[in-house]
Protein backbone atom coordinates (compact mmCIF):
# COMPACT_ATOMS: atom_id res chain seq x y z
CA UNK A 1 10.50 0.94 1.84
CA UNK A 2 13.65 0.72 -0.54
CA UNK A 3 13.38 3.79 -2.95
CA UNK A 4 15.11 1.77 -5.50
CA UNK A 5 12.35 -0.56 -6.09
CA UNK A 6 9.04 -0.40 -7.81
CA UNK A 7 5.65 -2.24 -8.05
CA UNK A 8 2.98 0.00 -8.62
CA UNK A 9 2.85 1.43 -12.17
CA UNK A 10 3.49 5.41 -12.43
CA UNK A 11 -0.11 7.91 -12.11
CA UNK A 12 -1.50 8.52 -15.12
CA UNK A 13 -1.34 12.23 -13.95
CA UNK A 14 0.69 13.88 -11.76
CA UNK A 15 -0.37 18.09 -10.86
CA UNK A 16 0.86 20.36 -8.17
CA UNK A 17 -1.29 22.79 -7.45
CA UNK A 18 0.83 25.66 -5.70
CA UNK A 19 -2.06 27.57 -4.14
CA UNK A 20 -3.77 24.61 -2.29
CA UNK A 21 -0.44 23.28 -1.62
CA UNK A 22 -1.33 19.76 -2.99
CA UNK A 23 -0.39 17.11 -4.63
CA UNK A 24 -2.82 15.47 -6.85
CA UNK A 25 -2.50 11.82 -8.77
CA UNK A 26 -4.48 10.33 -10.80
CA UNK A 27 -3.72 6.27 -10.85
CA UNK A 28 -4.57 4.03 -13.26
CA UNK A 29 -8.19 2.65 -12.75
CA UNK A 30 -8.92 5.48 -11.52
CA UNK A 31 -7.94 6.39 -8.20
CA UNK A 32 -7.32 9.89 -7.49
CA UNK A 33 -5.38 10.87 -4.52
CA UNK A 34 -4.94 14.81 -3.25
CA UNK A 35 -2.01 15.21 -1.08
CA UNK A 36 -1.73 18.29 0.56
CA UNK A 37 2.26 19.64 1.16
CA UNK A 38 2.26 19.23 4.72
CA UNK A 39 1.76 15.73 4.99
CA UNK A 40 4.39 15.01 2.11
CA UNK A 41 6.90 16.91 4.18
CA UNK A 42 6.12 15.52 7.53
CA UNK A 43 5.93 12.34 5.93
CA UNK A 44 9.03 12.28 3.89
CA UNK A 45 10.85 8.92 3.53
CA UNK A 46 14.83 10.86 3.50
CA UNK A 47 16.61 9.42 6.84
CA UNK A 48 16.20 13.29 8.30
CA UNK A 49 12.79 12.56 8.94
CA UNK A 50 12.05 8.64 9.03
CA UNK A 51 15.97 8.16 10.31
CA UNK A 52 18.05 4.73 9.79
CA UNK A 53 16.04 2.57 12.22
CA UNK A 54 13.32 2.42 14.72
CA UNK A 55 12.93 4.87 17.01
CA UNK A 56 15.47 6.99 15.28
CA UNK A 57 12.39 9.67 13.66
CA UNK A 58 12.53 12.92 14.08
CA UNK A 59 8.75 14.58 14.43
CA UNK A 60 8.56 17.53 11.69
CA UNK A 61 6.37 20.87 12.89
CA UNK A 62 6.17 24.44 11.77
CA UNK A 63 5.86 22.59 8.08
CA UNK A 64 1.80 23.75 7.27
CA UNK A 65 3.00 26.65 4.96
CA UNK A 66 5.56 24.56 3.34
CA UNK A 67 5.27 24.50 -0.55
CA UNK A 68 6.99 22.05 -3.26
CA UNK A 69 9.19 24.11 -5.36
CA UNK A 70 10.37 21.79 -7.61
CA UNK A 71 9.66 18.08 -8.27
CA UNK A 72 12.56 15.90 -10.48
CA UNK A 73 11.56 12.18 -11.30
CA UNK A 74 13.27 9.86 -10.12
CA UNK A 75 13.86 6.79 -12.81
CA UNK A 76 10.32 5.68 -13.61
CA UNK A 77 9.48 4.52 -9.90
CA UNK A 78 9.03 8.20 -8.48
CA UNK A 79 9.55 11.60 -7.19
CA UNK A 80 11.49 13.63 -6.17
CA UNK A 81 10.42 16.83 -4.45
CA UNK A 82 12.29 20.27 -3.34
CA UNK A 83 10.58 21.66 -0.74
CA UNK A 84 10.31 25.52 0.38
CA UNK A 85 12.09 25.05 3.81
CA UNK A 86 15.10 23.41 1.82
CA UNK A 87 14.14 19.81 2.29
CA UNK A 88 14.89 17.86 -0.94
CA UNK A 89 16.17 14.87 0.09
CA UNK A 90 13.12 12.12 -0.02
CA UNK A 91 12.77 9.98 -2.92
CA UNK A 92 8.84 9.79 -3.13
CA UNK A 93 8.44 6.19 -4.85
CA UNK A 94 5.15 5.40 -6.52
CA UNK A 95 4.29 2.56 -3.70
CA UNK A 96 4.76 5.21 -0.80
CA UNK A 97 2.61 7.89 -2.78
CA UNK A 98 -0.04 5.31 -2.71
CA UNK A 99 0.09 4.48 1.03
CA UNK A 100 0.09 7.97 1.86
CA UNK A 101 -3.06 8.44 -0.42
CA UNK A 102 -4.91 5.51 0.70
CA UNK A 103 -3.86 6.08 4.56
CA UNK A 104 -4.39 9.71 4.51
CA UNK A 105 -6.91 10.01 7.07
CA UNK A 106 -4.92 7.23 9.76
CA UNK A 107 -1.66 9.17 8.98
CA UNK A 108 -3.20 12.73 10.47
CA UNK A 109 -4.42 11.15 13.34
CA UNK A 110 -1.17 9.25 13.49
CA UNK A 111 0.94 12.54 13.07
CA UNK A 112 -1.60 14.85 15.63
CA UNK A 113 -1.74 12.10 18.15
CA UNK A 114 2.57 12.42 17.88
CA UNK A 115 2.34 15.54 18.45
CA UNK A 116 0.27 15.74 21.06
CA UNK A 117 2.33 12.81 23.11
CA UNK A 118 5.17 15.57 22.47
CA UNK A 119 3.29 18.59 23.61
CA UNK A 120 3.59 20.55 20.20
CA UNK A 121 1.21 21.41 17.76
CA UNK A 122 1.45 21.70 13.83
CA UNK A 123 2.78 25.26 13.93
CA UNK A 124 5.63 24.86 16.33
CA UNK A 125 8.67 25.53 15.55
CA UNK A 126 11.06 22.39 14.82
CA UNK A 127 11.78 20.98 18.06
CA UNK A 128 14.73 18.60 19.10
CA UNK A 129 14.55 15.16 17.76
CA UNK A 130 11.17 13.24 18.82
CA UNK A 131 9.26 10.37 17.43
CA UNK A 132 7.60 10.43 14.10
CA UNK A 133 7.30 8.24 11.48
CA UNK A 134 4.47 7.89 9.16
CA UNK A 135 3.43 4.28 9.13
CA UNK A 136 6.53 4.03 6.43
CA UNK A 137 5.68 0.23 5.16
């Protein structure tokens, strides 16, 4: 998904919460979606994780503790967060927020199932480059 354009309008709300390690927005009519840190990093749209093509993703681990330390809009289409482990690359637009709220569930089993093709688990340590994209529409 382009980062440069928009559809969806902005959340109403927007709060971090630093000691849950979430993500919470609040859209308009209503829809509230909590997304915790981990799955924002793992999921991150910046070409380290998702890469330029097919096939070209690179399956993120060792990222549970991983906090947002800073988060810089990004026009009026979106985000952009600094992560703890010094990812700050991935331009978070209001349409890919969305899909990872609404596909929250599908995307863990998604990212566990990846890692268990790969013979990691969530805590490894970073691992040399392996599938691992996040259903990026």
């Amino acid at each position: 998904m382009a980062a440069t354009t928009a559809s969806r309008a902005p959340p109403e709300s927007l709060t971090l919460h630093a000691r849950s390690r979430v993500l919470e927005l609040a859209w308009p009519g209503g829809a509230v979606h909590r997304l915790p840190f981990e799955l924002l990093r793992v999921c991150s749209p910046s070409a380290e994780v998702q890469g330029h093509g097919p096939g070209q993703e690179t399956l993120q681990t060792g990222k549970r503790e991983v906090a947002i330390t800073a988060l810089a809009p990004v026009g009026n289409y979106g985000v952009q967060p600094t992560f703890s482990d010094g990812h700050d690359s991935g331009i978070f637009t209001w349409d890919y927020l969305h899909h990872l709220g609404s596909r929250q569930d599908e995307l863990w089993r998604d990212y566990e199932a990846r890692l268990a093709a790969a013979g990691l688990d969530r805590d490894a340590p970073m691992a040399p480059k392996a599938g691992g994209a996040c259903g990026h529409p």
